[in-house]
Protein backbone atom coordinates (compact mmCIF):
# COMPACT_ATOMS: atom_id res chain seq x y z
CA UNK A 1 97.89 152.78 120.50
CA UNK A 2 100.76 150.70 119.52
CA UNK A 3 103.87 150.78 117.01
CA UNK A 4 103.31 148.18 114.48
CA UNK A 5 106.00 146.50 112.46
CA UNK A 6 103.90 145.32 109.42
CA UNK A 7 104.17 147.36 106.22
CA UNK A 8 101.89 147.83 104.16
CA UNK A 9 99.35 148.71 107.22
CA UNK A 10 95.58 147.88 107.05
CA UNK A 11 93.84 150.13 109.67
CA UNK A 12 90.45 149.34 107.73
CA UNK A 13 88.55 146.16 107.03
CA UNK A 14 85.62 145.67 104.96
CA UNK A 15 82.16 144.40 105.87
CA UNK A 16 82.04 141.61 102.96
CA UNK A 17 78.35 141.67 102.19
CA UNK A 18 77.43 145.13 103.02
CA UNK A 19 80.77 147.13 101.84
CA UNK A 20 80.91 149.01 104.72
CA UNK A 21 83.58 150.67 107.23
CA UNK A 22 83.41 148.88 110.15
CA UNK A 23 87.09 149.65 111.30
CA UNK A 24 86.44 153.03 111.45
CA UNK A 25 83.84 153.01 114.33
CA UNK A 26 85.95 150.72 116.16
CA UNK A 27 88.84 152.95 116.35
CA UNK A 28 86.63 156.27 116.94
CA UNK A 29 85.65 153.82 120.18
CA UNK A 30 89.48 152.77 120.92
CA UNK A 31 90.59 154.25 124.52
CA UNK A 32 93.15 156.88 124.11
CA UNK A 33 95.69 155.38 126.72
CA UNK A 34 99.19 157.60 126.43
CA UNK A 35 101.91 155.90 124.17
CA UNK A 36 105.01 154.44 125.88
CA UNK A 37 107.74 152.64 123.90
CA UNK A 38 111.34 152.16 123.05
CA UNK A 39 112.88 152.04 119.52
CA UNK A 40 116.51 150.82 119.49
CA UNK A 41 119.31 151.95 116.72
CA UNK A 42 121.22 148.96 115.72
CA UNK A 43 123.69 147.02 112.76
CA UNK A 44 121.56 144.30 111.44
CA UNK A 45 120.67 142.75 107.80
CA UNK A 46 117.95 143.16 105.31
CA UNK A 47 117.16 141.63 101.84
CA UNK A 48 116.80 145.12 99.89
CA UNK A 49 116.84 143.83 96.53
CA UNK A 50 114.21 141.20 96.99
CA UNK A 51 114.58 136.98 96.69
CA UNK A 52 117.56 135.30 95.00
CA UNK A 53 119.93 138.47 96.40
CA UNK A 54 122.17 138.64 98.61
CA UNK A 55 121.30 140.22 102.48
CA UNK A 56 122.58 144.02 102.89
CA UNK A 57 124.36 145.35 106.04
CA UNK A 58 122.17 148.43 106.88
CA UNK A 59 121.74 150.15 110.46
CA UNK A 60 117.90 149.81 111.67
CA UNK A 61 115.24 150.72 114.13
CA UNK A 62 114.29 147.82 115.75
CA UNK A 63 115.44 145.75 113.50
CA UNK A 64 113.63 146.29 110.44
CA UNK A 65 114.18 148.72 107.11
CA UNK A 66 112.35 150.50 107.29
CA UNK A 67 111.57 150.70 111.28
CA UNK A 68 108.18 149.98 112.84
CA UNK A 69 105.63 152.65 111.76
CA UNK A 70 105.01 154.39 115.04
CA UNK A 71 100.89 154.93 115.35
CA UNK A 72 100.01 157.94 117.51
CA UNK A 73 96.71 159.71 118.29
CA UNK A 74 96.12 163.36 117.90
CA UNK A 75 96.48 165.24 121.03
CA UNK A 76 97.17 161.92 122.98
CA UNK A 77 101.05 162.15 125.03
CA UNK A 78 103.85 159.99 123.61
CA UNK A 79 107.27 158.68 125.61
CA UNK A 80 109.13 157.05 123.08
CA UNK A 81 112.37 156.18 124.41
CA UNK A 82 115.34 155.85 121.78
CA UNK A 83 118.57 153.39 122.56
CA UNK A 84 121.38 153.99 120.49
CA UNK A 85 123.71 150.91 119.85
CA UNK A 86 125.37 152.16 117.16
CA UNK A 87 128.97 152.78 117.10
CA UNK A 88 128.56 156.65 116.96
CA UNK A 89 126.22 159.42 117.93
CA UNK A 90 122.83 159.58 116.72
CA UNK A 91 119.39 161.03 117.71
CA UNK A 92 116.13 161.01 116.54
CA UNK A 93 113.95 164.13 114.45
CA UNK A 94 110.09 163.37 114.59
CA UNK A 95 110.30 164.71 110.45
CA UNK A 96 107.05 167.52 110.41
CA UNK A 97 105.18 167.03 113.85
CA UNK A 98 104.78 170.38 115.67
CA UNK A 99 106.52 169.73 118.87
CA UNK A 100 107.93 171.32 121.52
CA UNK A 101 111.72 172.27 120.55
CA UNK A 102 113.84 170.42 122.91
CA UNK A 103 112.25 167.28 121.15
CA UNK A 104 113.08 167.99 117.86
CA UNK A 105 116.06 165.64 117.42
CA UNK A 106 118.95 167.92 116.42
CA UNK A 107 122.17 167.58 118.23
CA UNK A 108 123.81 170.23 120.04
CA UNK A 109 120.85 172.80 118.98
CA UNK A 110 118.17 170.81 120.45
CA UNK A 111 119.31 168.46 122.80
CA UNK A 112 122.56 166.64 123.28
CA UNK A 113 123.35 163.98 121.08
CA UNK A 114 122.30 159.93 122.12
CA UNK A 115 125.55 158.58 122.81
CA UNK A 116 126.42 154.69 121.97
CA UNK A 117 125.06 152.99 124.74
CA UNK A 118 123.08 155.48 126.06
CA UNK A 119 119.10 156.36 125.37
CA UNK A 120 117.10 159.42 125.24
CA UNK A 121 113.12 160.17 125.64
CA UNK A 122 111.24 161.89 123.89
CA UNK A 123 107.97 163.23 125.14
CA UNK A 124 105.39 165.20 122.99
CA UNK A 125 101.70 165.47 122.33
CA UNK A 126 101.15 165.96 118.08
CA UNK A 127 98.84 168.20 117.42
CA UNK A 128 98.28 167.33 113.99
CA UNK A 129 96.73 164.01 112.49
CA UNK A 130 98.66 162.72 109.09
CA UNK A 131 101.49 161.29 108.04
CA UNK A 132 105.05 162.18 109.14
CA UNK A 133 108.18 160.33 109.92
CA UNK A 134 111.07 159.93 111.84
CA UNK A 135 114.92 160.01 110.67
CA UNK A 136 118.26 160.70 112.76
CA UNK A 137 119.26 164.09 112.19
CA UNK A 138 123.23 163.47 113.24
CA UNK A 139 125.53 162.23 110.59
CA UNK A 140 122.23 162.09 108.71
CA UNK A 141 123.54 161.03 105.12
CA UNK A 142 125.06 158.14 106.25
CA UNK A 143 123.14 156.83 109.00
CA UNK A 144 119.94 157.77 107.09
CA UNK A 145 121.65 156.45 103.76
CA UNK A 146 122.10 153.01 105.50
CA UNK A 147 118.68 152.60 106.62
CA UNK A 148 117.73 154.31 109.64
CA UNK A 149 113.92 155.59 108.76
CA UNK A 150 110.46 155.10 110.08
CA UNK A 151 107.08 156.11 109.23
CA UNK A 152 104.51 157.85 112.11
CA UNK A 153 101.12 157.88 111.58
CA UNK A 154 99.04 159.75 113.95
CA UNK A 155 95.24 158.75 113.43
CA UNK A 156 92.46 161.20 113.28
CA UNK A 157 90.40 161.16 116.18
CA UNK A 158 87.30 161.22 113.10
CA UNK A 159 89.07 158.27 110.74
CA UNK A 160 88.26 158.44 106.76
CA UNK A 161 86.00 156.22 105.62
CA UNK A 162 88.19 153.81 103.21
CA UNK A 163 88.85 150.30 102.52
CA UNK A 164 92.22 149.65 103.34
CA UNK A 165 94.63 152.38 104.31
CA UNK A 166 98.20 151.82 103.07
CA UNK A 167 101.71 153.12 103.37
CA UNK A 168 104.44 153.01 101.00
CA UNK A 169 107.84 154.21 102.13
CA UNK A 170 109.86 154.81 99.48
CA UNK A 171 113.49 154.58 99.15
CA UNK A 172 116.49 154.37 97.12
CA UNK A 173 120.08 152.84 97.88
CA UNK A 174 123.88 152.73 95.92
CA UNK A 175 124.02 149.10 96.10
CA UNK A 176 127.23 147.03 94.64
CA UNK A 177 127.21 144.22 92.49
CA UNK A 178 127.98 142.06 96.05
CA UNK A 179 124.77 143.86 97.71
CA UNK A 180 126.25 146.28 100.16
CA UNK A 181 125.95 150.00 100.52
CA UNK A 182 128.42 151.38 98.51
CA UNK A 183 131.04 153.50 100.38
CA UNK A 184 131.47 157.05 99.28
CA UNK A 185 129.15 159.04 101.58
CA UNK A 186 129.91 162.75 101.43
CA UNK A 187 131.30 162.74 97.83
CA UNK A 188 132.05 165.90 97.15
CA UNK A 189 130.92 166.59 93.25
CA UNK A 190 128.09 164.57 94.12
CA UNK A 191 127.84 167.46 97.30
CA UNK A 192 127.88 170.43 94.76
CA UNK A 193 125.03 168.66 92.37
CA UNK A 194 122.08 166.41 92.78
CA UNK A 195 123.55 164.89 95.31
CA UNK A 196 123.94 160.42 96.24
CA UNK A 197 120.99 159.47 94.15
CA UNK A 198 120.76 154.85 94.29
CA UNK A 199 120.66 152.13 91.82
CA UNK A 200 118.15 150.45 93.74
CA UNK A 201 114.46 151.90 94.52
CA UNK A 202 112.40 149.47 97.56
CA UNK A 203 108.71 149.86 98.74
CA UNK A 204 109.00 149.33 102.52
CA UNK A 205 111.93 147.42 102.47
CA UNK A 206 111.93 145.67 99.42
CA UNK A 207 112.38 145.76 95.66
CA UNK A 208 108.49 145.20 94.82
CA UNK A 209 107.18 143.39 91.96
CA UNK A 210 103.21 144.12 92.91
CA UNK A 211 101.00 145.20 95.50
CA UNK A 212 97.66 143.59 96.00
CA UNK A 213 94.42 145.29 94.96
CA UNK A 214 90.88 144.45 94.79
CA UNK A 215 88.38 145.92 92.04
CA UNK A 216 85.95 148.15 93.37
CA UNK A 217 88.09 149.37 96.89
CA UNK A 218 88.42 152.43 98.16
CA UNK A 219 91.89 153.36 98.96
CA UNK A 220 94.15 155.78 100.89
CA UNK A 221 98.07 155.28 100.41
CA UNK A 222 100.27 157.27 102.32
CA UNK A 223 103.29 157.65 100.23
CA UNK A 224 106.33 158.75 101.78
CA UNK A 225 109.87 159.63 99.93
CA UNK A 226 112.66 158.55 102.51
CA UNK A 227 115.65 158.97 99.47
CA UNK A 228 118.61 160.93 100.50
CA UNK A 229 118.42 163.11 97.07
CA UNK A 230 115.92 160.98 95.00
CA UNK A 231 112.99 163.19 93.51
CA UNK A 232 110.22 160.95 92.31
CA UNK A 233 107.12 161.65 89.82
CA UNK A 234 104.54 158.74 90.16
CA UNK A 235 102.20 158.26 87.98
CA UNK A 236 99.55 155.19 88.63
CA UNK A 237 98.71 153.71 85.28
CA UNK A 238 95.23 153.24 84.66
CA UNK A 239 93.48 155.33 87.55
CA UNK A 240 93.08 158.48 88.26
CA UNK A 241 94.20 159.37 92.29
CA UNK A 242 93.09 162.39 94.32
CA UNK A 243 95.82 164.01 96.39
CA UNK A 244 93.77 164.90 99.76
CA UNK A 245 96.74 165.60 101.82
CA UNK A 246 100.41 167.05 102.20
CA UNK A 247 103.13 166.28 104.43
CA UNK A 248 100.48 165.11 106.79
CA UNK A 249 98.09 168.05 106.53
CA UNK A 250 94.87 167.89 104.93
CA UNK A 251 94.15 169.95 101.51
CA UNK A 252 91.15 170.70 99.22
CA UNK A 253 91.48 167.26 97.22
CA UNK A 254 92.18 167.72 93.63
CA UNK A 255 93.65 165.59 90.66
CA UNK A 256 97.78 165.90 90.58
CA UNK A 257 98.67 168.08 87.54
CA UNK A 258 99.31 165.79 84.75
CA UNK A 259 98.35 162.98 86.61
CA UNK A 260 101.94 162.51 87.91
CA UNK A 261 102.55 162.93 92.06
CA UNK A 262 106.01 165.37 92.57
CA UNK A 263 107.28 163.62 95.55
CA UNK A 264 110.78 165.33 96.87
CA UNK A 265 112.60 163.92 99.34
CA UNK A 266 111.18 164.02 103.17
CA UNK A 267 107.35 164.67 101.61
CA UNK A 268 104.52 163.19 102.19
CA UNK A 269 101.40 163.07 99.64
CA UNK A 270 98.17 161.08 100.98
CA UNK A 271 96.38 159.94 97.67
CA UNK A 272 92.83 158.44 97.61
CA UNK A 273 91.44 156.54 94.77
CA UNK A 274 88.58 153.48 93.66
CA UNK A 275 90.47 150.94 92.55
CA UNK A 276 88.55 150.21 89.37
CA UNK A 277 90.55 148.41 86.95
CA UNK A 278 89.94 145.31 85.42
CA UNK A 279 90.01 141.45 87.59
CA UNK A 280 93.20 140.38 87.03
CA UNK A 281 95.13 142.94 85.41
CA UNK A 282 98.51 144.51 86.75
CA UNK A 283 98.90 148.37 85.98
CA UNK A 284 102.55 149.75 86.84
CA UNK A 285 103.20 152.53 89.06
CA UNK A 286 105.99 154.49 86.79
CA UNK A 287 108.44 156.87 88.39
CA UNK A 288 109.16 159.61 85.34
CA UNK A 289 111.29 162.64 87.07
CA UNK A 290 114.61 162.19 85.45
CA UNK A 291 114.68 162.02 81.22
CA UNK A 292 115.26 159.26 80.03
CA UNK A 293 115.37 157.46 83.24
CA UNK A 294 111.54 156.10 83.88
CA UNK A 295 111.13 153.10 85.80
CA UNK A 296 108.43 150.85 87.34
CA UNK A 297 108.05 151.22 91.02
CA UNK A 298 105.58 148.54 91.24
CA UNK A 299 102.66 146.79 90.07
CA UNK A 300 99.31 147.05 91.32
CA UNK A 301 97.85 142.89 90.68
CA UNK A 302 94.05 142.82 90.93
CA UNK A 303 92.78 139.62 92.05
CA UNK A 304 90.24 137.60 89.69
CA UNK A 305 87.51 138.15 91.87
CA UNK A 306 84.16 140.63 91.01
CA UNK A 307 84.38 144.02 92.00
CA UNK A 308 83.52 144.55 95.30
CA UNK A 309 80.91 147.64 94.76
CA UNK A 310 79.60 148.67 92.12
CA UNK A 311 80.04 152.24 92.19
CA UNK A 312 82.24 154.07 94.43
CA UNK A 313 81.23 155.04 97.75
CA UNK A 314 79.51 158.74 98.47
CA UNK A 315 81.78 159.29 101.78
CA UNK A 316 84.25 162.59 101.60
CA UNK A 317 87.57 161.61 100.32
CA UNK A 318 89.52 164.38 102.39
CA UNK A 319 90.26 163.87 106.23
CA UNK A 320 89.62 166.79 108.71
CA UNK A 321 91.56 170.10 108.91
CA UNK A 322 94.29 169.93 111.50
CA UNK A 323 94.18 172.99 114.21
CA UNK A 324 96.82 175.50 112.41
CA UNK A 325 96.90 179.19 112.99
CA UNK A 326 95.99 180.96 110.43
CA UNK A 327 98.52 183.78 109.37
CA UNK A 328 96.85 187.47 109.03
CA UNK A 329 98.86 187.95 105.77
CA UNK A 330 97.60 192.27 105.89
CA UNK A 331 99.95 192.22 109.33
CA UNK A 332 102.49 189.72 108.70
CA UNK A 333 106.15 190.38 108.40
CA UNK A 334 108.05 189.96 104.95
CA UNK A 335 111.43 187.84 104.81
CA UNK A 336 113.30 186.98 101.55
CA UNK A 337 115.73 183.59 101.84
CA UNK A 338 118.22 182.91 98.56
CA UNK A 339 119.39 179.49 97.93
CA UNK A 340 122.73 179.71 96.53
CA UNK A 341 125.32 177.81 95.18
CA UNK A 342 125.86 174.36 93.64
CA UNK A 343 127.97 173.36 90.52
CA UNK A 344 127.34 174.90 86.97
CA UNK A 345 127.06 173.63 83.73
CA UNK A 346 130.38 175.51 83.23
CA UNK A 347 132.13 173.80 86.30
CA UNK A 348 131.91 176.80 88.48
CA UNK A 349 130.04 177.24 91.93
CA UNK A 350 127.22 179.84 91.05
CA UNK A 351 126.16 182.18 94.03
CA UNK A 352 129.23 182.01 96.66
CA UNK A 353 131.25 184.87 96.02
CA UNK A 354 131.99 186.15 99.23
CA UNK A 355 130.12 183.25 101.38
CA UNK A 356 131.53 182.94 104.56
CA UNK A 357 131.61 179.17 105.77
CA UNK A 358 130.07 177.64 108.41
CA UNK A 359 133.40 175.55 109.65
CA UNK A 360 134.89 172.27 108.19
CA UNK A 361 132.41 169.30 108.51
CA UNK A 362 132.81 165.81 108.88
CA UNK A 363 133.43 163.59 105.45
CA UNK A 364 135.22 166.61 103.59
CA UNK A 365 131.84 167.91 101.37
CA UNK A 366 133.39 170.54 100.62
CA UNK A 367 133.86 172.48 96.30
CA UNK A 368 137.51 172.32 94.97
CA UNK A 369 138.04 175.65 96.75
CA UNK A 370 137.79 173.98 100.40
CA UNK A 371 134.76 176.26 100.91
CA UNK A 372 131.23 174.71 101.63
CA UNK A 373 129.19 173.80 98.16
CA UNK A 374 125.94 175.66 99.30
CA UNK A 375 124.93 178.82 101.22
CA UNK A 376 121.56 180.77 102.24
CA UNK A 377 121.50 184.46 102.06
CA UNK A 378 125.78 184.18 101.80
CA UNK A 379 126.18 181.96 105.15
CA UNK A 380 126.66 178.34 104.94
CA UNK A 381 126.65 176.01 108.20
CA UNK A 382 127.68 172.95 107.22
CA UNK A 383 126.75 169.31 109.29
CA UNK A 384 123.95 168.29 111.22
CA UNK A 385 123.60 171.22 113.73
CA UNK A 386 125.03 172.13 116.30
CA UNK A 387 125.37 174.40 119.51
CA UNK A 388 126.07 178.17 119.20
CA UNK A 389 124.42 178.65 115.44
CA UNK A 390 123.54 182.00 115.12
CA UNK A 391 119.34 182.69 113.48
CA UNK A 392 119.55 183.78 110.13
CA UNK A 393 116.23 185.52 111.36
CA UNK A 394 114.21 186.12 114.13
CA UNK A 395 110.40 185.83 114.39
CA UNK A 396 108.37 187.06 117.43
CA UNK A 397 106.50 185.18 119.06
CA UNK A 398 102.70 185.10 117.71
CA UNK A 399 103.73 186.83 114.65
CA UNK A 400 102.73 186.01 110.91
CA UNK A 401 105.60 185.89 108.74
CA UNK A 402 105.66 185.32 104.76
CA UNK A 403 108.79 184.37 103.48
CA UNK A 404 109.81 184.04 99.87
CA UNK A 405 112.39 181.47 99.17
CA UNK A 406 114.42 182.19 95.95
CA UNK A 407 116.58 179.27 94.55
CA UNK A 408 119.36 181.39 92.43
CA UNK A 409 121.00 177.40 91.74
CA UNK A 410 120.81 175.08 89.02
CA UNK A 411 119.44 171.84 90.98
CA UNK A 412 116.20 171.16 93.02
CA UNK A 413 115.91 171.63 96.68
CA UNK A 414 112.86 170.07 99.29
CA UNK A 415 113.62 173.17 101.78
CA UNK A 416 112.34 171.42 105.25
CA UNK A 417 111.22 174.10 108.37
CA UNK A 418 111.48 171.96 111.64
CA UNK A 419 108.76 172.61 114.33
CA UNK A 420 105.88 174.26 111.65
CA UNK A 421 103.96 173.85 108.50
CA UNK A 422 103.84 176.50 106.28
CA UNK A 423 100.69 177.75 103.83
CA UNK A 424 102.19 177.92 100.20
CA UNK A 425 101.08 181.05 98.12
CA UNK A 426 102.18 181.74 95.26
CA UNK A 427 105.43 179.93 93.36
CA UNK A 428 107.07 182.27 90.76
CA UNK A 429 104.01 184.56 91.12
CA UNK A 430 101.29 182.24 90.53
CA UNK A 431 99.22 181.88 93.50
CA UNK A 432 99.44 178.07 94.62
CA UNK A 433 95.70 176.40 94.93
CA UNK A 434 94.04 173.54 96.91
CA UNK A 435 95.40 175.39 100.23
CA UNK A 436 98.67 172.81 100.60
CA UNK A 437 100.34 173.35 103.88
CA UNK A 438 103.97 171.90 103.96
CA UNK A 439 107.06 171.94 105.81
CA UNK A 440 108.60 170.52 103.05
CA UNK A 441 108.48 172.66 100.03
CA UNK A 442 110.12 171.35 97.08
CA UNK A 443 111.45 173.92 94.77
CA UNK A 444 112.95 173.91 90.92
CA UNK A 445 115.95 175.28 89.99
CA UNK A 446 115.56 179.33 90.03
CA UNK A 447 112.10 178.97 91.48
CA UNK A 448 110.43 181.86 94.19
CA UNK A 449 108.16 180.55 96.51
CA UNK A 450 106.07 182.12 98.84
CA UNK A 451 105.53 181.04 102.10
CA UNK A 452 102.84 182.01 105.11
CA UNK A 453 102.73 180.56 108.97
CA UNK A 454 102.37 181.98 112.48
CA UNK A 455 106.11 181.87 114.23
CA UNK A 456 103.86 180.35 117.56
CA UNK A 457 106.67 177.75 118.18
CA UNK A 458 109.38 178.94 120.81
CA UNK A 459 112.74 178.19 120.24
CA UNK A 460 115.62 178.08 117.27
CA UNK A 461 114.55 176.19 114.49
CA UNK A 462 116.07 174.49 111.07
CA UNK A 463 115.95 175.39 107.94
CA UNK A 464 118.05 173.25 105.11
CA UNK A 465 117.67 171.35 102.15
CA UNK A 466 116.57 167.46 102.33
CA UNK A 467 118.77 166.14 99.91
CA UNK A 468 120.94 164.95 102.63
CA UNK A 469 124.71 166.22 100.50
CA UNK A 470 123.69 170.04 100.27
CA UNK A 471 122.19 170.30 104.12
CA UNK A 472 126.01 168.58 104.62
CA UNK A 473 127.28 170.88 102.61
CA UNK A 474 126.27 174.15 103.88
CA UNK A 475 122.34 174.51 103.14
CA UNK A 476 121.50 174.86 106.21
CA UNK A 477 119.98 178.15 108.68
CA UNK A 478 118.58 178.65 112.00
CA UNK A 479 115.60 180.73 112.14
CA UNK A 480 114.54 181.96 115.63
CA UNK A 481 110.80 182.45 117.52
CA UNK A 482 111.13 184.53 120.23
């Protein structure tokens, strides 16, 4: 019941002679004492691009880039207290946990912003086991574009049965040739397109050459995507990984399609694999989205030693089903939400004719015209939230809703719902298998996606893109449970 400051994690160990799971009764036996801590917001330095480069000025929980992993329990209270010594506003958003609204991190909406010098607590009890995160959600490009990010893990109250469990938060940065951030948050091309995609990629912190592994293991690697606009495709040379979870909720485990994991910005995708390549051999984890643009992320580097089973285990790869309400799709409500906007191929904005803007934001994202870059369903509110934003719908209470989410623009969108997570059906008519619940749902350029949940979660609610320059920009709703 602690938050750790060691990436990667190692929850697991392994009985040497017998190749057993030994952690895993331990922690079934831990007490479930309530969690009580305080994560401070502060200027410091990190080494981003690795030895024999210069330090970077970032802003940091605690310290660290990215900040402690904060370990929870399901169903076990939390007080985490957040101290702001930055030189501006800031608060925190617990990124996918169903909580209860007034802890959901977004100024002016939510709560009222952490001023410098001046804390905030946040109390809730997650209901869900899995991986989710935690990010500020005011001036969120920049203070999320210099660093401030942390990973929260709350543990199953029935652990998997693995090896080692591992987290890799991923990460990209706009780094000059002097090692700083480069300036130019909020560019406004950049706004209308794909957004501030880096020069520099890091694995918890750091530019990573290779990441230990041992023949014969049985793995589970969290991998979280904490890029402002970065989409990633991973593909882990040599083995063959089993996706067994979702933005921290468990789904029938199946083989990625193609072998490569789609990883938008703000997801989460729980892989498990055997590690059962060769004694000393490195296979390269390749990141393939953008043509023409493939990279290593990393290496995994097998020791020399023998294998340490010699099959893999029998245990279930796929952690328990979290306690979600099922939507009664013969009663539930229909909603349709349209994506628009963006620049063209042609140099035009596609989709805003006759938008009406959400008010000038901070850092001038706005198209040529002085209007915001990005709209849904014609309205654009522009920023990080705040008070008096009217619900672009409004659920009742216990109701199941489907909503289709239609992406009229050229570029890719991760569309994040705060406070839920949301069945996927069908994308551009195909029904959507493996029963992947998300409240991140990445989406192509003129893709339809339909979505199911139960509205059970009071209050108003976001709705916006996670590439950080369009929810800036305009792509951004409220939707309502009342």
């Amino acid at each position: 019941m602690s938050i750790e400051f060691s990436y990667p994690i190692s929850r697991r160990s392994l009985l040497g002679a017998g190749g057993g799971f030994l952690l895993a009764t331990t922690l079934r036996a831990r007490a479930a004492a309530p969690i009580d801590r305080r994560i401070v917001a502060a200027p410091t330095r990190a080494r981003l691009a690795g030895v024999g480069h210069p330090e970077t000025d970032v802003w940091a929980y605690d310290g660290t880039v990215p900040g402690p992993i904060v370990r929870l329990r399901q169903g076990v209270p939390a007080r985490i207290v957040v101290e702001n010594q930055l030189d501006q506003d800031t608060t925190v958003h617990w990124h996918g946990i169903r909580l209860p609204n007034a802890m959901d991190g977004v100024p002016g909406l939510t709560q009222p912003p952490i001023k410098p010098g001046e804390s905030f607590t946040y109390e809730f009890t997650p209901p869900d086991a899995g991986t989710f995160w935690y990010h500020p959600h005011a001036n969120s490009l920049e203070q999320l574009g210099r660093g401030l990010a942390g990973a929260v893990i709350v543990e199953e109250r029935e652990p998997t049965m693995v090896d080692r469990d591992l987290l890799w938060l991923l990460a990209d940065w706009r780094l000059t040739a002097e090692g700083e951030i480069a300036a130019g948050f909020g560019n406004r091309m950049e706004a209308a397109m794909s957004g501030r995609v880096g020069n520099t990629v890091t694995l918890n912190g750091r530019v990573s050459e290779e990441e230990p592994a041992r023949a014969g293991e049985r793995i589970r690697l969290r991998l979280v995507n904490g890029s402002l606009a970065r989409v990633m495709a991973l593909r882990f040379e040599g083995h063959r990984p089993v996706i067994v979870a979702v933005d921290g909720q468990p789904c029938d485990p199946h083989e990625p399609k193609g072998g490569r994991i789609l990883l938008g910005p703000a997801m989460r995708i729980d892989i498990a694999f055997d590690l059962q390549g060769e004694p000393g051999r490195r296979y390269r984890v390749i990141d393939d989205f953008y043509d023409g643009l493939s990279y290593w992320v990393t290496q995994l580097a097998y020791d020399e030693k023998a294998p340490i089973r010699a099959h893999p285990p029998d245990a279930p790869l796929s952690p328990l089903r979290n306690p979600l309400p099922e939507p009664d799709l013969a009663d539930a409500e229909r909603h349709e939400l349209t994506l628009q906007g963006g620049m063209m191929g042609g140099g035009g904005m596609a989709g805003m004719g006759g938008m009406m803007g959400g008010g000038m934001m901070e850092g001038g994202m706005m198209d040529m015209g002085g209007r915001a870059a990005w709209a849904i369903n014609g309205m654009a509110m522009t920023g990080d939230g705040h008070a008096g934003m009217e619900p672009a719908l409004t659920f009742q209470r216990g109701r199941s809703m489907v909503v289709t989410l239609r992406n009229q623009t050229a570029w890719w969108h991760p569309m994040h719902f705060h406070g839920h997570s949301m069945l996927v059906l069908s994308r551009n008519g195909a029904p959507v298998p493996h029963r992947q619940w998300q409240d991140t749902v990445l989406m192509a350029p003129k893709d339809a996606v339909e979505v199911a949940f139960v509205a059970d979660n009071p209050g108003d609610w976001m709705l916006h893109c996670h590439v950080m320059d369009h929810q800036m920009a305009g792509m951004m709703t409220v939707l309502r449970v009342a």
